[in-house]
C-alpha atoms as a PDB file:
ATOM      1  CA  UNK A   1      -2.684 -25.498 -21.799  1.00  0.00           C
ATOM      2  CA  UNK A   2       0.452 -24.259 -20.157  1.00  0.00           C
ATOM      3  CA  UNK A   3      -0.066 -22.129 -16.666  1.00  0.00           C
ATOM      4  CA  UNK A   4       2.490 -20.326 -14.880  1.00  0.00           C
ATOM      5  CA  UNK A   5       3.076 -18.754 -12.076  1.00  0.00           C
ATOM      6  CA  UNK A   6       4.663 -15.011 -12.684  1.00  0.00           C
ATOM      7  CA  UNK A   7       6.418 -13.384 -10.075  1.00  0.00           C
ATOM      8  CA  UNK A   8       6.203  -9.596  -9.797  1.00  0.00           C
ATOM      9  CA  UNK A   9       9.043  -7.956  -8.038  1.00  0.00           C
ATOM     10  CA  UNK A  10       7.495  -4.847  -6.474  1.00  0.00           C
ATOM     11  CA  UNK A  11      10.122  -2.757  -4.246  1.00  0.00           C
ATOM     12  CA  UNK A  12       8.810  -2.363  -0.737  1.00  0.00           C
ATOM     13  CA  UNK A  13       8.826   1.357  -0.574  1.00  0.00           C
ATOM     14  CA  UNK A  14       6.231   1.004  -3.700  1.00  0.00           C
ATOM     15  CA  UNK A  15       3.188  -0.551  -1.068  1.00  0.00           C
ATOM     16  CA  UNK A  16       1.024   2.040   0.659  1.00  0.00           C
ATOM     17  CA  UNK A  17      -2.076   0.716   3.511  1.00  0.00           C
ATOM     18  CA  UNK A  18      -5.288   1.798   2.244  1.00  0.00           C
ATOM     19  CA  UNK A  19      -7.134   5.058   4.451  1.00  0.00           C
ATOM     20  CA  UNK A  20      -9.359   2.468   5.662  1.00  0.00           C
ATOM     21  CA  UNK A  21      -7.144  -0.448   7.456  1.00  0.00           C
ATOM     22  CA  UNK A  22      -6.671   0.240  10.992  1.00  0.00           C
ATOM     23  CA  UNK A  23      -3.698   0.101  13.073  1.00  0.00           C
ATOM     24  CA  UNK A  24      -4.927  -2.775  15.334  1.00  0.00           C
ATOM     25  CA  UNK A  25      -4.800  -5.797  13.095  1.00  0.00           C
ATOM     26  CA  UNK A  26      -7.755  -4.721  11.096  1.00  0.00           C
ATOM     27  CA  UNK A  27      -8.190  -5.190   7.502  1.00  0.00           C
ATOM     28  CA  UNK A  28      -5.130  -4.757   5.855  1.00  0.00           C
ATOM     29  CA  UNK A  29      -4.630  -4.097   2.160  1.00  0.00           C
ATOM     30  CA  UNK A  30      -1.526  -2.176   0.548  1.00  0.00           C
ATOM     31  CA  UNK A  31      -1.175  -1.669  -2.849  1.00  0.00           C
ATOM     32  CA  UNK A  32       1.539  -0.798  -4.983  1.00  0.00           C
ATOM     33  CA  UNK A  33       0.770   0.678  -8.775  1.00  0.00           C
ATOM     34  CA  UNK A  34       2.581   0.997 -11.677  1.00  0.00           C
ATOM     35  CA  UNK A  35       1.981  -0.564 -15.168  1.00  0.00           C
ATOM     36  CA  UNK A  36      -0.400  -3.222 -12.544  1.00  0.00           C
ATOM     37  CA  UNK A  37      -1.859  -2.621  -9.565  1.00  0.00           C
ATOM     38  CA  UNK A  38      -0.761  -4.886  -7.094  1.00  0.00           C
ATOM     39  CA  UNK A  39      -3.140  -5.676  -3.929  1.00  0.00           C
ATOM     40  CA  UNK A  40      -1.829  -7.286  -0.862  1.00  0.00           C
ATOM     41  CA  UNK A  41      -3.100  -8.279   2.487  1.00  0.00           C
ATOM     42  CA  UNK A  42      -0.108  -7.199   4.803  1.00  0.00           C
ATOM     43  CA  UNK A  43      -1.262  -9.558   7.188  1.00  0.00           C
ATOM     44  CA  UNK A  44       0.182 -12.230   5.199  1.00  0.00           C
ATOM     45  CA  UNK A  45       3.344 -11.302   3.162  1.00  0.00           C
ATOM     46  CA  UNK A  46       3.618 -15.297   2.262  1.00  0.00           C
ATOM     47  CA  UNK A  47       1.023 -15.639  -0.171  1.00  0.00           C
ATOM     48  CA  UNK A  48       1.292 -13.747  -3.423  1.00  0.00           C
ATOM     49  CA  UNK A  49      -0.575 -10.314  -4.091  1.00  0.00           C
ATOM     50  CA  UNK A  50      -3.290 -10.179  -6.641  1.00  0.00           C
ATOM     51  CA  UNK A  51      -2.085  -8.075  -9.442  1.00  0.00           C
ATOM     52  CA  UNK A  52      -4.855  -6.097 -11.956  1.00  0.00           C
ATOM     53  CA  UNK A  53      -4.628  -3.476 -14.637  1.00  0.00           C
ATOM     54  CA  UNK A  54      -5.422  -0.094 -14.013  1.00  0.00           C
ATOM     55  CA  UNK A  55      -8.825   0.175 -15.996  1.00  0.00           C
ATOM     56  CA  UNK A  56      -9.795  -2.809 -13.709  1.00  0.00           C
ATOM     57  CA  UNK A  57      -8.641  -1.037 -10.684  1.00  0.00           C
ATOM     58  CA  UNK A  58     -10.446   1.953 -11.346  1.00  0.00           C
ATOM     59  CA  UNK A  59     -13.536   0.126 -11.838  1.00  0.00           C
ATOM     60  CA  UNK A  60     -13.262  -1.477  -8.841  1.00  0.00           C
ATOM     61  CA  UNK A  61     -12.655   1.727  -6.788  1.00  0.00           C
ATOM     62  CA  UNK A  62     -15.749   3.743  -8.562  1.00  0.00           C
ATOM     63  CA  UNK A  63     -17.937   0.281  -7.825  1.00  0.00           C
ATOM     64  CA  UNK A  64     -16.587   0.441  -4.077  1.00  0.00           C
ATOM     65  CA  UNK A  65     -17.342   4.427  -3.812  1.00  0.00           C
ATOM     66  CA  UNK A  66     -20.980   3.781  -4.971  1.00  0.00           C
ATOM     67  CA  UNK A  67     -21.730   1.245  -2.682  1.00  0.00           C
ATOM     68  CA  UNK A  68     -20.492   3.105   0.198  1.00  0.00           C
ATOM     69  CA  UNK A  69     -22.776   5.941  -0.860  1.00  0.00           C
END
C-alpha cells in the first residue's frame, strides 16, 4: 500500500474562526469550505488541517447541535 501525504492549498482569506473560539487564546478552530471542508486549529498553523467532505461536515455539525441541546 502506497500513502501520501496531499497538500491542500487553501488561500488565507478562505479560513473563518468558529462563533465559539474566544479572543483570549481559547479554542481555536477556522475552517475554510469549498469542494472539502478544511478544519484548523489557528493556534498551530504548523501542523496540517484536517480536511472532510461536506456530507461529513454536516453530520458533524447536526451531531454537535444535538448534544449542545
Amino acid at each position: 500500500m502506497n500513502i501520501e501525504k496531499t497538500e491542500w492549498t487553501v488561500p488565507e482569506s478562505a479560513w473563518f474562526k468558529s462563533s465559539h473560539s474566544t479572543g483570549s487564546g481559547g479554542e481555536c478552530v477556522e475552517i475554510a469550505s469549498g469542494a472539502a471542508v478544511h478544519i484548523r486549529d489557528s493556534k498551530d498553523l504548523t501542523r496540517s488541517a484536517l480536511s472532510v467532505s461536506p456530507a461529513a461536515w454536516a453530520a458533524f455539525v447536526g451531531f454537535a447541535i444535538a448534544q449542545a441541546s
